[in-house]
PDB file of N, CA and C in Angstrom:
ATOM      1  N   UNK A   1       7.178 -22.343 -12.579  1.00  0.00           N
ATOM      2  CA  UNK A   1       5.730 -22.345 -12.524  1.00  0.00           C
ATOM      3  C   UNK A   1       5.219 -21.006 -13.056  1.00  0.00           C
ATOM      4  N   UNK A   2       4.200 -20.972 -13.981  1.00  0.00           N
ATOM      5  CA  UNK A   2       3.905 -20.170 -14.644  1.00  0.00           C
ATOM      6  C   UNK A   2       2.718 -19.171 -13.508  1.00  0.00           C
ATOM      7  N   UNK A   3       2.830 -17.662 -14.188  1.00  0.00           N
ATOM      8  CA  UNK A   3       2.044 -16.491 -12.725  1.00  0.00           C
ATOM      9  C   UNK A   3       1.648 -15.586 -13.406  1.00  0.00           C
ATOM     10  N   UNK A   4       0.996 -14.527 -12.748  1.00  0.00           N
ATOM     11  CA  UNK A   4       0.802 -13.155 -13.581  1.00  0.00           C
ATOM     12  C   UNK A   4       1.574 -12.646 -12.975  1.00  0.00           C
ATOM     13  N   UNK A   5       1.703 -11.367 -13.574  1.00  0.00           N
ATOM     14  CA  UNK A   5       2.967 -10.469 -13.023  1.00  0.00           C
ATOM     15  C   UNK A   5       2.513  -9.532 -12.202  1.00  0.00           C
ATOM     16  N   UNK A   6       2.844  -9.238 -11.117  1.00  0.00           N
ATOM     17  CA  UNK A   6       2.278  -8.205 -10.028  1.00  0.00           C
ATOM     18  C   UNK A   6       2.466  -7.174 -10.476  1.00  0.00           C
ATOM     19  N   UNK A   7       1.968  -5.822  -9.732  1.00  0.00           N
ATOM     20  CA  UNK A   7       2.030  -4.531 -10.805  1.00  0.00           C
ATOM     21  C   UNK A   7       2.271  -3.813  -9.450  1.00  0.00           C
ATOM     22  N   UNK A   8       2.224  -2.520  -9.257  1.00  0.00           N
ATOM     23  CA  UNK A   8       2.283  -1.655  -7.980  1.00  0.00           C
ATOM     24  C   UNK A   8       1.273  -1.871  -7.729  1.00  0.00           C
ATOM     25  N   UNK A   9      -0.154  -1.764  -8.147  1.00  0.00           N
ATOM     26  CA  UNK A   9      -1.400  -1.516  -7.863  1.00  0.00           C
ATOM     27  C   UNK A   9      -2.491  -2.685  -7.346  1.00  0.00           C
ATOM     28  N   UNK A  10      -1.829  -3.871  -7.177  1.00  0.00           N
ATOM     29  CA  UNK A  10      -2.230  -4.951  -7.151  1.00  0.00           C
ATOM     30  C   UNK A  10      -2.593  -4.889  -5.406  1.00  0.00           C
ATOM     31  N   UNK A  11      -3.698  -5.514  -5.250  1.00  0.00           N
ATOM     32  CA  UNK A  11      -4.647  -5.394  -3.771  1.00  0.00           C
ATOM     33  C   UNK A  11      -3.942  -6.459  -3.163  1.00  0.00           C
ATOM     34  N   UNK A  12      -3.475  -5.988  -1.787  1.00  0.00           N
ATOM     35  CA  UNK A  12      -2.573  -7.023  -1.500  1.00  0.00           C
ATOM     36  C   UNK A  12      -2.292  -6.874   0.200  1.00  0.00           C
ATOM     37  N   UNK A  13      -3.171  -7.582   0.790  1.00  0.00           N
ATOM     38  CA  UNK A  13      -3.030  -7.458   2.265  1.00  0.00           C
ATOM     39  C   UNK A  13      -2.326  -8.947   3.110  1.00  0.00           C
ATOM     40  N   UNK A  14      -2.022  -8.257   4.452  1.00  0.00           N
ATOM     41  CA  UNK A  14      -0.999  -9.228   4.934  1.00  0.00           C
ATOM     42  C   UNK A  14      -2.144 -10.245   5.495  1.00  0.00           C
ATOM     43  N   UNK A  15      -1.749 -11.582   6.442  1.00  0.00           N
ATOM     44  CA  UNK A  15      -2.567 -12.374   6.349  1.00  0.00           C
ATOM     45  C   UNK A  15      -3.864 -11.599   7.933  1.00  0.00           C
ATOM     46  N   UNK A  16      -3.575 -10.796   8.591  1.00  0.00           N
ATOM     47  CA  UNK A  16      -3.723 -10.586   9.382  1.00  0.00           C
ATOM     48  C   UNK A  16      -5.130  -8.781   8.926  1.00  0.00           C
ATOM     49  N   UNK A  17      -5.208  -8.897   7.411  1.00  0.00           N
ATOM     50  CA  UNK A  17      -6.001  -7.724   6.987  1.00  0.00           C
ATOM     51  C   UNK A  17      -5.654  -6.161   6.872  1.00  0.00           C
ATOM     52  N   UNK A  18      -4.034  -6.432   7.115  1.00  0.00           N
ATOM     53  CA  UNK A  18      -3.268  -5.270   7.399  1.00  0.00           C
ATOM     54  C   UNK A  18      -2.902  -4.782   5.685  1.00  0.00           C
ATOM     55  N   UNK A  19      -3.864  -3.516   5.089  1.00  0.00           N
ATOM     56  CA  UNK A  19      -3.577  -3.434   4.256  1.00  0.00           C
ATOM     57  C   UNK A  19      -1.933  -3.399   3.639  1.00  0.00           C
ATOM     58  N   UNK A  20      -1.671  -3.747   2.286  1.00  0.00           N
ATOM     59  CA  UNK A  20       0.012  -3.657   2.035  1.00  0.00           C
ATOM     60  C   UNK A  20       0.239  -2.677   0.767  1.00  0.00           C
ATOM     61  N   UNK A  21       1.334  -2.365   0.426  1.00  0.00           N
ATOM     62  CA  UNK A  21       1.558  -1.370  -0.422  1.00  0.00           C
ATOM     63  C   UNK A  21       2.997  -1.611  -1.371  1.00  0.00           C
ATOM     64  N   UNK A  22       2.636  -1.724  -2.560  1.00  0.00           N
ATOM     65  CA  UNK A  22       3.906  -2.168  -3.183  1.00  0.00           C
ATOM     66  C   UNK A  22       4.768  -0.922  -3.822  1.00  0.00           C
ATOM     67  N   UNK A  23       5.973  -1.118  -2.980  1.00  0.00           N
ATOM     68  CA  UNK A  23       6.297   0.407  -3.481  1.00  0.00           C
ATOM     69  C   UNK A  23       7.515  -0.088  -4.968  1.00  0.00           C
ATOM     70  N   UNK A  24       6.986   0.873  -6.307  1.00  0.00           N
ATOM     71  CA  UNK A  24       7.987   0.328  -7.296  1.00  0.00           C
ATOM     72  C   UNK A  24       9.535   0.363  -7.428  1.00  0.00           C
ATOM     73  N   UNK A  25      10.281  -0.453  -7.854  1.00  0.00           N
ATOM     74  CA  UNK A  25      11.693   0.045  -7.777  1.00  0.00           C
ATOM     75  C   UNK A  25      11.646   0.326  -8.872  1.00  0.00           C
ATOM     76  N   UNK A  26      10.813   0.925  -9.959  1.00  0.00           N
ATOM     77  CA  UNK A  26      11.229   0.892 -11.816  1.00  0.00           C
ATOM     78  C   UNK A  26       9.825   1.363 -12.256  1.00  0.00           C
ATOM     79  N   UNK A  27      10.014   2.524 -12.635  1.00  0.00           N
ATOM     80  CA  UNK A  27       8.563   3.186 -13.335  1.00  0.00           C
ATOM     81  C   UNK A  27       8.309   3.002 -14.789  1.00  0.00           C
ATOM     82  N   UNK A  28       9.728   2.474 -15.660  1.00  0.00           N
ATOM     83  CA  UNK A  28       9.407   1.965 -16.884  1.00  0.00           C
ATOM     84  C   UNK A  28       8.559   1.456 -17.646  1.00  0.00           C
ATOM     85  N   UNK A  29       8.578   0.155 -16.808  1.00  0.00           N
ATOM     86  CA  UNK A  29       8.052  -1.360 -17.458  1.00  0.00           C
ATOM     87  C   UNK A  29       7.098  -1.164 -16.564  1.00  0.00           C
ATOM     88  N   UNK A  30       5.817  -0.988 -17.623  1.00  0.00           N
ATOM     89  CA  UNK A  30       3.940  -1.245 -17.308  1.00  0.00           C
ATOM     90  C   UNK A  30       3.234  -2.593 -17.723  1.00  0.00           C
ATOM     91  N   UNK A  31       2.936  -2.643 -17.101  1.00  0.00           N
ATOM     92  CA  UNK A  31       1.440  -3.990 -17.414  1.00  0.00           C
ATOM     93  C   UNK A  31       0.395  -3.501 -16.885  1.00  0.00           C
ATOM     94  N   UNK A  32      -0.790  -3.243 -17.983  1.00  0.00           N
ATOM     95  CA  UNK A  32      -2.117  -2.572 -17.296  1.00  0.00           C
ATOM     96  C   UNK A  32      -2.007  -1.298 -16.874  1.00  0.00           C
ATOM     97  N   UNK A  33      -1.201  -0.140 -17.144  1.00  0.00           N
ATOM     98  CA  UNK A  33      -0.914   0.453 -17.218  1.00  0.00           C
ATOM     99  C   UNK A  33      -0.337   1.196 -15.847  1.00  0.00           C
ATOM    100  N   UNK A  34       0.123  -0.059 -14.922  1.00  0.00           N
ATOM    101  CA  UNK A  34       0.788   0.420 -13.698  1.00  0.00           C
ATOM    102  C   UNK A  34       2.266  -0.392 -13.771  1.00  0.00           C
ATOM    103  N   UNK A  35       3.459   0.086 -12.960  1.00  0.00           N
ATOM    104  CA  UNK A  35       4.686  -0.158 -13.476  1.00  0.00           C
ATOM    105  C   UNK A  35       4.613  -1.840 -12.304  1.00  0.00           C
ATOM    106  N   UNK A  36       5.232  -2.779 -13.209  1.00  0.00           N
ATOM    107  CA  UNK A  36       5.658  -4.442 -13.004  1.00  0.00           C
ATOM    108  C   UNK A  36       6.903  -4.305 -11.509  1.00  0.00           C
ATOM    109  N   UNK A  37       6.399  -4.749 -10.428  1.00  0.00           N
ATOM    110  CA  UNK A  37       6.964  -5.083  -9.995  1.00  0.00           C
ATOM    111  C   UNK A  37       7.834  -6.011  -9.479  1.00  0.00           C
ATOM    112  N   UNK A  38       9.360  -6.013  -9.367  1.00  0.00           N
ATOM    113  CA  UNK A  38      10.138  -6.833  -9.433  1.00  0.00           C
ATOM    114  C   UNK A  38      11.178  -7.080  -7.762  1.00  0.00           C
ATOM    115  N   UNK A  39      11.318  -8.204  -7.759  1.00  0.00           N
ATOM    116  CA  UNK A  39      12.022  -8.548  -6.141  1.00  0.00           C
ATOM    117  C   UNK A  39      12.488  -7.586  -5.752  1.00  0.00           C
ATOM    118  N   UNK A  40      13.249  -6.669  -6.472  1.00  0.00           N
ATOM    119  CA  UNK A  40      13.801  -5.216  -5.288  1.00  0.00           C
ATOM    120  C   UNK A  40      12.356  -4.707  -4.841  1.00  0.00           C
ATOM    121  N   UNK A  41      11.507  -4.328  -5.648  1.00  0.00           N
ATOM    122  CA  UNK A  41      10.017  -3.446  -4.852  1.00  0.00           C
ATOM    123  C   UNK A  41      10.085  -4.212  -3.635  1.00  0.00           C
ATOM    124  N   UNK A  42       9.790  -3.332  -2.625  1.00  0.00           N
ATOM    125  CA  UNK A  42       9.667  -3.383  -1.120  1.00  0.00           C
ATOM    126  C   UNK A  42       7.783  -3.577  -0.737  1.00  0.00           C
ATOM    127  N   UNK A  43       7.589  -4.532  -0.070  1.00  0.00           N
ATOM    128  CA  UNK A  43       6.343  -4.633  -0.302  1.00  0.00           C
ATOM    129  C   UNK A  43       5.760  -3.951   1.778  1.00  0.00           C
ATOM    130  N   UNK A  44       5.251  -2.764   1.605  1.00  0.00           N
ATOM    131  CA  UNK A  44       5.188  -2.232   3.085  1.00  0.00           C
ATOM    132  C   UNK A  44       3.806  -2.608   3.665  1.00  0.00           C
ATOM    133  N   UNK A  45       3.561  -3.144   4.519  1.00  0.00           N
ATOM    134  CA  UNK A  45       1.708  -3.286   5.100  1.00  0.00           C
ATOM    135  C   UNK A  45       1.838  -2.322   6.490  1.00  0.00           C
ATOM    136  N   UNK A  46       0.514  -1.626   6.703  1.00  0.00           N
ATOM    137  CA  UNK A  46       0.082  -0.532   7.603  1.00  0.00           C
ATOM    138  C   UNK A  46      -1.066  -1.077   7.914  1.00  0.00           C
ATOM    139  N   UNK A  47      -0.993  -1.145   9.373  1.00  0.00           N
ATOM    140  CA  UNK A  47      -2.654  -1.579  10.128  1.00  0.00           C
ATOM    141  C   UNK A  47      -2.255  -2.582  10.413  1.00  0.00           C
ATOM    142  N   UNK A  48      -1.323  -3.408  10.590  1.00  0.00           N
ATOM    143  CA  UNK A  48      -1.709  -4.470  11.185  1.00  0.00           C
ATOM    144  C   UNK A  48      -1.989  -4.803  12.454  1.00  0.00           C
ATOM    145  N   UNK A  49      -2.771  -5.257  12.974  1.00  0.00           N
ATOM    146  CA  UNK A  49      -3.394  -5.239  14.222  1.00  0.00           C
ATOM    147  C   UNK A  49      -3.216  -6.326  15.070  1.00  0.00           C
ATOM    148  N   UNK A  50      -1.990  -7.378  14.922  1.00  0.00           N
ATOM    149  CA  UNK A  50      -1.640  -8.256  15.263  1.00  0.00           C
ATOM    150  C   UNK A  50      -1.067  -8.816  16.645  1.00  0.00           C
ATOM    151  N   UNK A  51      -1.248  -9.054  17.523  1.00  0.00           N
ATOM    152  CA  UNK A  51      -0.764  -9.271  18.570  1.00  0.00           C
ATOM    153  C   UNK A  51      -0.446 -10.359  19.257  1.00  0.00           C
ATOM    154  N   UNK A  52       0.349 -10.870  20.346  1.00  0.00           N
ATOM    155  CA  UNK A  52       0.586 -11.907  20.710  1.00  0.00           C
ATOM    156  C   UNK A  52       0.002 -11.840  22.041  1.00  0.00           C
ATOM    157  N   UNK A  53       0.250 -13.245  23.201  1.00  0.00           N
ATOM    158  CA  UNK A  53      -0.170 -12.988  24.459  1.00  0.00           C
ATOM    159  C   UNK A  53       1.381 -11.976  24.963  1.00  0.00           C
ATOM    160  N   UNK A  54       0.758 -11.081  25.959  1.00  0.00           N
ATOM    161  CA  UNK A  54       1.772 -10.737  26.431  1.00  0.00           C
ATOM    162  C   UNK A  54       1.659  -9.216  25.943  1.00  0.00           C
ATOM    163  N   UNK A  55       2.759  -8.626  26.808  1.00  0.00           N
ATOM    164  CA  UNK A  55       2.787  -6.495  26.548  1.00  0.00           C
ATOM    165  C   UNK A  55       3.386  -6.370  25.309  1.00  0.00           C
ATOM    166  N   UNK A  56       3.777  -6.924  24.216  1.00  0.00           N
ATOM    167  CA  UNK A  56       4.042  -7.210  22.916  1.00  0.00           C
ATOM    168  C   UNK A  56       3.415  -6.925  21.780  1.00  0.00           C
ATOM    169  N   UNK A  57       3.167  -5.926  20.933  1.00  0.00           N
ATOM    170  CA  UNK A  57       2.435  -6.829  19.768  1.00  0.00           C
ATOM    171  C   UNK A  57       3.542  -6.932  18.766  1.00  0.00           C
ATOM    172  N   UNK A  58       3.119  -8.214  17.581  1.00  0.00           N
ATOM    173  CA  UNK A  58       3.649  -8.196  16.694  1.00  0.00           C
ATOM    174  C   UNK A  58       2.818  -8.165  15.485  1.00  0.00           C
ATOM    175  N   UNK A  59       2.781  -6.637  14.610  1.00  0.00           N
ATOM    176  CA  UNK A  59       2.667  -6.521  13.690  1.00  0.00           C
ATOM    177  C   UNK A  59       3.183  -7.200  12.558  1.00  0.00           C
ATOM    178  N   UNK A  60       2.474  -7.245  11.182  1.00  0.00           N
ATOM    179  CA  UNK A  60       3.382  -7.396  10.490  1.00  0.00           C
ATOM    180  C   UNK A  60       3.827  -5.748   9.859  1.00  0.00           C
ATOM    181  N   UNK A  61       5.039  -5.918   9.095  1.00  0.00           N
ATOM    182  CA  UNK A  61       5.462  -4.371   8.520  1.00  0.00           C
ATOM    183  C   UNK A  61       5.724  -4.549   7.232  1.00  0.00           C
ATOM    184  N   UNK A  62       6.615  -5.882   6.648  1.00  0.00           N
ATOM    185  CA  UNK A  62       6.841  -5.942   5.172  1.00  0.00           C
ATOM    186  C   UNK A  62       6.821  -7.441   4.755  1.00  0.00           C
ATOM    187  N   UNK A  63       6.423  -7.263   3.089  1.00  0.00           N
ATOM    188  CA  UNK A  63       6.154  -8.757   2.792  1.00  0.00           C
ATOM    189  C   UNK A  63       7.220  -9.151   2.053  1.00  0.00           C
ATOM    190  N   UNK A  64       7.491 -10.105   2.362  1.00  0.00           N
ATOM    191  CA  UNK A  64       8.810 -11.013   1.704  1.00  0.00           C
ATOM    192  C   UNK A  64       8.327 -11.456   0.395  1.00  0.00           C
ATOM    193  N   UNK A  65       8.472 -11.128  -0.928  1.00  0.00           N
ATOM    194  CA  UNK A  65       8.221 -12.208  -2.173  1.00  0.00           C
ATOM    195  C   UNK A  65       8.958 -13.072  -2.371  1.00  0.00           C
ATOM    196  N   UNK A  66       8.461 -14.069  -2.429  1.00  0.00           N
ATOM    197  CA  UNK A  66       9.407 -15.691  -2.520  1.00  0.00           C
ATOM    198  C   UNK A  66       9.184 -16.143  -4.219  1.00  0.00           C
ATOM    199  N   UNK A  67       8.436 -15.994  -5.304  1.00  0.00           N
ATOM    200  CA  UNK A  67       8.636 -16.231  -6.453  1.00  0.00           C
ATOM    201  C   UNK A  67       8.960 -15.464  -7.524  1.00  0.00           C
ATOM    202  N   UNK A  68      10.137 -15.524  -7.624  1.00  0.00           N
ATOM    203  CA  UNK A  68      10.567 -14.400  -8.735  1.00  0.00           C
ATOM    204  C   UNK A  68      10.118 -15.328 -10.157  1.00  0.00           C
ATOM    205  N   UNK A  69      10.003 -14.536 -11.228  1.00  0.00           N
ATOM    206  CA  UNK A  69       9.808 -14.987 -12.388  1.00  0.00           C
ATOM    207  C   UNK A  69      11.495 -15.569 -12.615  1.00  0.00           C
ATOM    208  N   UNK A  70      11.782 -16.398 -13.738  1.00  0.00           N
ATOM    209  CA  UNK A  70      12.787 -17.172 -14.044  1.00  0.00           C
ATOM    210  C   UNK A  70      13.039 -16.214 -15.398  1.00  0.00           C
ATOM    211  N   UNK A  71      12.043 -16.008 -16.299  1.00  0.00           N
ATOM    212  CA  UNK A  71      12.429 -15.906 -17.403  1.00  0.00           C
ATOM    213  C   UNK A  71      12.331 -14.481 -18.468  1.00  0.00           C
ATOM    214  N   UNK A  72      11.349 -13.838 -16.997  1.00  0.00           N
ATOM    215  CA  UNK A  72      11.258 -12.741 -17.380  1.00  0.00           C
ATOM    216  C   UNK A  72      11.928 -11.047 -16.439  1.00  0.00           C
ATOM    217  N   UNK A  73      12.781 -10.042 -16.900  1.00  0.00           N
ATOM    218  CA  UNK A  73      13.679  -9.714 -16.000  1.00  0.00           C
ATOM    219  C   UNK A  73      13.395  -8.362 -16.811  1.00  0.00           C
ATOM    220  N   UNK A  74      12.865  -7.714 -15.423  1.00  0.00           N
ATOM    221  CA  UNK A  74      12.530  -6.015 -15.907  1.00  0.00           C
ATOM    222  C   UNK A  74      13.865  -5.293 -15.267  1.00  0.00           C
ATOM    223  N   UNK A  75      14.693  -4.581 -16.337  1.00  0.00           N
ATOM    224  CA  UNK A  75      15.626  -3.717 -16.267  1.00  0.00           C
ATOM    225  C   UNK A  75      16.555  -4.922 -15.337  1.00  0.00           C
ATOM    226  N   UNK A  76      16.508  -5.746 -15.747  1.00  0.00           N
ATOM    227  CA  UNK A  76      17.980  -7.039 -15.239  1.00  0.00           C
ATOM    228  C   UNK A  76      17.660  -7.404 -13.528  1.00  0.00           C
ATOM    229  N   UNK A  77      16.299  -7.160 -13.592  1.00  0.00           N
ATOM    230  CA  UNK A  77      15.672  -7.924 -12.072  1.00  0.00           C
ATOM    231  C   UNK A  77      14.692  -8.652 -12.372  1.00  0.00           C
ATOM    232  N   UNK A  78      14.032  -9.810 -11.429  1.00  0.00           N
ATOM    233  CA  UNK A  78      13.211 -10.543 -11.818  1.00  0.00           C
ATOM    234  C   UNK A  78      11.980 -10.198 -11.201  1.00  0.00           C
ATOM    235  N   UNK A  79      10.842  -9.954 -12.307  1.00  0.00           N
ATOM    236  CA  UNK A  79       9.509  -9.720 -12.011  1.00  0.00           C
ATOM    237  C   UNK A  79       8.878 -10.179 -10.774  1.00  0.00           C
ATOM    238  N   UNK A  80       8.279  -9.949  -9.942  1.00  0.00           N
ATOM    239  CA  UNK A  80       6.881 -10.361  -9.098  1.00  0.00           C
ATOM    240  C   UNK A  80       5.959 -11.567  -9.903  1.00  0.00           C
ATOM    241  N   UNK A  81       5.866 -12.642  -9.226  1.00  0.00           N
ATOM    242  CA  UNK A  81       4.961 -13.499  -9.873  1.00  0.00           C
ATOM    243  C   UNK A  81       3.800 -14.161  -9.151  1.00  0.00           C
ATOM    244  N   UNK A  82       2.804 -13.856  -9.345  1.00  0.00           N
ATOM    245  CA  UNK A  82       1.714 -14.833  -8.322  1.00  0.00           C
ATOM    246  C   UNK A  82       0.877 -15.628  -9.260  1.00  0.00           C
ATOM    247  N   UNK A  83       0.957 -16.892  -8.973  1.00  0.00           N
ATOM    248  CA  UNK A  83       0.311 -18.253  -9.716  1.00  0.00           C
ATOM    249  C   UNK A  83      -0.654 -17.832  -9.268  1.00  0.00           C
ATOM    250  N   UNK A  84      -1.987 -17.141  -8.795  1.00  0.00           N
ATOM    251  CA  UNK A  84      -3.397 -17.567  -8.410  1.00  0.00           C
ATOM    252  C   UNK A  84      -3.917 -16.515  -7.737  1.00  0.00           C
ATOM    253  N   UNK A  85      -4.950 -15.386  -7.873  1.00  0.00           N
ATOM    254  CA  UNK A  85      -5.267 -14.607  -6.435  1.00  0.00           C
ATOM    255  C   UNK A  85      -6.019 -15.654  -5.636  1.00  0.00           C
ATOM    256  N   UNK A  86      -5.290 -15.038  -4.515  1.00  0.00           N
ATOM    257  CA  UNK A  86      -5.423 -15.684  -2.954  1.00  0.00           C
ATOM    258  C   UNK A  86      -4.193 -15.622  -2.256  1.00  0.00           C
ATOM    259  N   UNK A  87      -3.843 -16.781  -1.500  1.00  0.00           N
ATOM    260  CA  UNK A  87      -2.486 -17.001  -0.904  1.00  0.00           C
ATOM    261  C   UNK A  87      -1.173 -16.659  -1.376  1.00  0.00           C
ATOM    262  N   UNK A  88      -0.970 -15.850  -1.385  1.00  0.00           N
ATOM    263  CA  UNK A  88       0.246 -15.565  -2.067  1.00  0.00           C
ATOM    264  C   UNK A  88       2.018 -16.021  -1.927  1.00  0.00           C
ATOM    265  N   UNK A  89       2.481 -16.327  -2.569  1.00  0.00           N
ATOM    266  CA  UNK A  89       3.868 -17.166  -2.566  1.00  0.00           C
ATOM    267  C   UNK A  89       4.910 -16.597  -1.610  1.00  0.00           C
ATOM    268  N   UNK A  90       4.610 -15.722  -0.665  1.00  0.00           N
ATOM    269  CA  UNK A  90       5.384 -14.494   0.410  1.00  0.00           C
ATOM    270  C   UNK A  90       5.197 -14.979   1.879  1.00  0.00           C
ATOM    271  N   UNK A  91       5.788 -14.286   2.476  1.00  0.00           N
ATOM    272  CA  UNK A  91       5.453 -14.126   3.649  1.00  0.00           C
ATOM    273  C   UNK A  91       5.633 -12.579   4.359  1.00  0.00           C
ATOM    274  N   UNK A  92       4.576 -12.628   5.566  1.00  0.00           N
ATOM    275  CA  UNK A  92       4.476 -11.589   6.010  1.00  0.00           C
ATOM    276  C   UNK A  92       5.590 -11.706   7.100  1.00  0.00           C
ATOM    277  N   UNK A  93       6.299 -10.372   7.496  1.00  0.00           N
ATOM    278  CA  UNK A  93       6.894 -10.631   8.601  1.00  0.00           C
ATOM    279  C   UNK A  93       7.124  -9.628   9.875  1.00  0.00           C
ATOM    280  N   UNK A  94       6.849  -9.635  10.724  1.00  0.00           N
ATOM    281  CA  UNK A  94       6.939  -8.578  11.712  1.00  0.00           C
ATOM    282  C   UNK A  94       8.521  -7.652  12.053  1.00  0.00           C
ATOM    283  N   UNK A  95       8.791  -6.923  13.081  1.00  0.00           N
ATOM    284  CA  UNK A  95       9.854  -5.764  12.705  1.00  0.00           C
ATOM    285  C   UNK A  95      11.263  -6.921  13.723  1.00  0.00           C
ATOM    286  N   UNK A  96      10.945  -7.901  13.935  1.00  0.00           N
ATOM    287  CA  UNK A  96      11.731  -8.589  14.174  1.00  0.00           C
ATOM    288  C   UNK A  96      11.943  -9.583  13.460  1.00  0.00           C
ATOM    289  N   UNK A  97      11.318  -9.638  12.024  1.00  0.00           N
ATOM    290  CA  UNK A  97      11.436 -10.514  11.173  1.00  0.00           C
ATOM    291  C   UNK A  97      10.712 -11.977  11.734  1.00  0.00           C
ATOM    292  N   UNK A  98      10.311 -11.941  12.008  1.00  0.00           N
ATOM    293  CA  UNK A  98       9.245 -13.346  12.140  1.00  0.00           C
ATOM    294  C   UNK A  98       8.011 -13.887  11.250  1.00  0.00           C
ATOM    295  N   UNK A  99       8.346 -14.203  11.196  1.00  0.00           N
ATOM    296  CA  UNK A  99       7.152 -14.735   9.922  1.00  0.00           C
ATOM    297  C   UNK A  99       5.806 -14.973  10.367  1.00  0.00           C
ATOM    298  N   UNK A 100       5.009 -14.569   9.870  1.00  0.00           N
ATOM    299  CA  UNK A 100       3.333 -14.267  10.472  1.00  0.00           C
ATOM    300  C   UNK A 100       2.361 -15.266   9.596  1.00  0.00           C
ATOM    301  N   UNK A 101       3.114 -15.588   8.338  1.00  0.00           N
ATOM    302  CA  UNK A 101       2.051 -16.220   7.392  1.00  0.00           C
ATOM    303  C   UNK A 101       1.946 -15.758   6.079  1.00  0.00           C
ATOM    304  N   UNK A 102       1.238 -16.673   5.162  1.00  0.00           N
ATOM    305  CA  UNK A 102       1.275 -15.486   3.857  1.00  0.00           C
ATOM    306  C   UNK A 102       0.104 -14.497   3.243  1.00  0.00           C
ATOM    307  N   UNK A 103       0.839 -13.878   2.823  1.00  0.00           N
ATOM    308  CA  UNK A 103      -0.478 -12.371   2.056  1.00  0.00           C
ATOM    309  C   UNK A 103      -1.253 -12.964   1.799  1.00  0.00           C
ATOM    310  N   UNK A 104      -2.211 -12.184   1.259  1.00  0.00           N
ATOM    311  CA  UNK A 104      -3.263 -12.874   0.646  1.00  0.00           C
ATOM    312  C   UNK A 104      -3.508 -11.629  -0.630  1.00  0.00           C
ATOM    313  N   UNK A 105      -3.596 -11.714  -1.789  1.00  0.00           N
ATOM    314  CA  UNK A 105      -3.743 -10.882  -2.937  1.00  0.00           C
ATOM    315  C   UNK A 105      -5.047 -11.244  -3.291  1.00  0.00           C
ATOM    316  N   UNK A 106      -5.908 -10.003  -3.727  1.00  0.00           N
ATOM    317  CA  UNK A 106      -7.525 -10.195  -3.871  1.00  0.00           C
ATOM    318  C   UNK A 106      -7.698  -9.855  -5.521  1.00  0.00           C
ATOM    319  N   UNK A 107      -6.891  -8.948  -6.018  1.00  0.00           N
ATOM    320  CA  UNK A 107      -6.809  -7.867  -7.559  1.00  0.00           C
ATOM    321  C   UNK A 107      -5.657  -8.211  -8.003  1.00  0.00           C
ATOM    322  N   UNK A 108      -5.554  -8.671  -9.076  1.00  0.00           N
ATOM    323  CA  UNK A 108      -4.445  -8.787  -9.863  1.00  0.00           C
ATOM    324  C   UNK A 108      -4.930  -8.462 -10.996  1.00  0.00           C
ATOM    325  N   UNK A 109      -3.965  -7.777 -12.258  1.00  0.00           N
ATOM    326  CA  UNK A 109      -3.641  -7.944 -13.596  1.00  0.00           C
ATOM    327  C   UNK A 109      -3.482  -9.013 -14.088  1.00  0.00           C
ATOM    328  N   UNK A 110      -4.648  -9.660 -14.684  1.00  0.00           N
ATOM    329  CA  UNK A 110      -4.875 -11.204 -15.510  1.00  0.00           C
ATOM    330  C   UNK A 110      -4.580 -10.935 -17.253  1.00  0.00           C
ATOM    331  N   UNK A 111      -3.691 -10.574 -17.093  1.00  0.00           N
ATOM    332  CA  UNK A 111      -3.741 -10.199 -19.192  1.00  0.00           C
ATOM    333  C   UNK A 111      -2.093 -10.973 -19.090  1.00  0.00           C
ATOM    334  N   UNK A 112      -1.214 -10.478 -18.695  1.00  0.00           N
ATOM    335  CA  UNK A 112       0.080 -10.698 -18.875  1.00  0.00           C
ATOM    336  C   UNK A 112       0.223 -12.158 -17.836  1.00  0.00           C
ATOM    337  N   UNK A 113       1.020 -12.909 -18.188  1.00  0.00           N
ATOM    338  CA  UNK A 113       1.338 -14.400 -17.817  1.00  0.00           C
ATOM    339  C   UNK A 113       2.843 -14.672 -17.911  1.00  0.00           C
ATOM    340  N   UNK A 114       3.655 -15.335 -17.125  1.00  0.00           N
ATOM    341  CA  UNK A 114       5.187 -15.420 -17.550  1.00  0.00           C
ATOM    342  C   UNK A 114       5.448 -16.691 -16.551  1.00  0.00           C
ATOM    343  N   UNK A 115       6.775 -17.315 -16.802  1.00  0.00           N
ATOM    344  CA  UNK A 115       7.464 -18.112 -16.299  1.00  0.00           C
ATOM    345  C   UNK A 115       8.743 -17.329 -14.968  1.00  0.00           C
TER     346      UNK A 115
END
């Protein structure tokens, strides 16, 4: 399924409003003049304000990317791909790994397109 390619700079909060932060694994390869991020980038969210019932909370802390590009492979890894801003193809997950739901991406780089 065809996406744009995520970049570091791309606005990208967990589902819960907890801003997120894409940290790059590869300063090379630019689109829009910020470096393409690819499945190793670690995607970190801060603030999340999430809680359950109970003396608990569960934040989220990092976002899982679930669509790698197929066809396109920066430095022999596969790009970041999001079909659409909005819902994003990830999930958020708390420090026990639980899954919270998915990001939501508001800013993307619309010039570059890939499989």
């Amino acid at each position: 399924m065809p996406g744009f390619l995520m970049h570091v700079n791309a606005a990208c909060q967990c589902t819960h409003a907890g801003p997120a932060t894409i940290i790059p694994a590869q300063p090379r390869v630019l689109v829009s003049g910020q470096p393409v991020a690819t499945m190793t980038s670690q995607i970190m969210v801060a603030g999340c304000a999430f809680t359950v019932p109970g003396p608990k909370p569960q934040p989220c802390i990092t976002i899982k990317w679930l669509m790698p590009s197929v066809r396109v492979l920066v430095l022999g890894q596969p790009a970041m791909l999001l079909p659409a801003p909005g819902a994003g193809p990830g999930l958020c997950l708390s420090p026990e790994q639980i899954p919270q739901g998915p990001p939501i991406v508001s800013a993307v780089q619309l010039r570059v397109i890939a499989t």
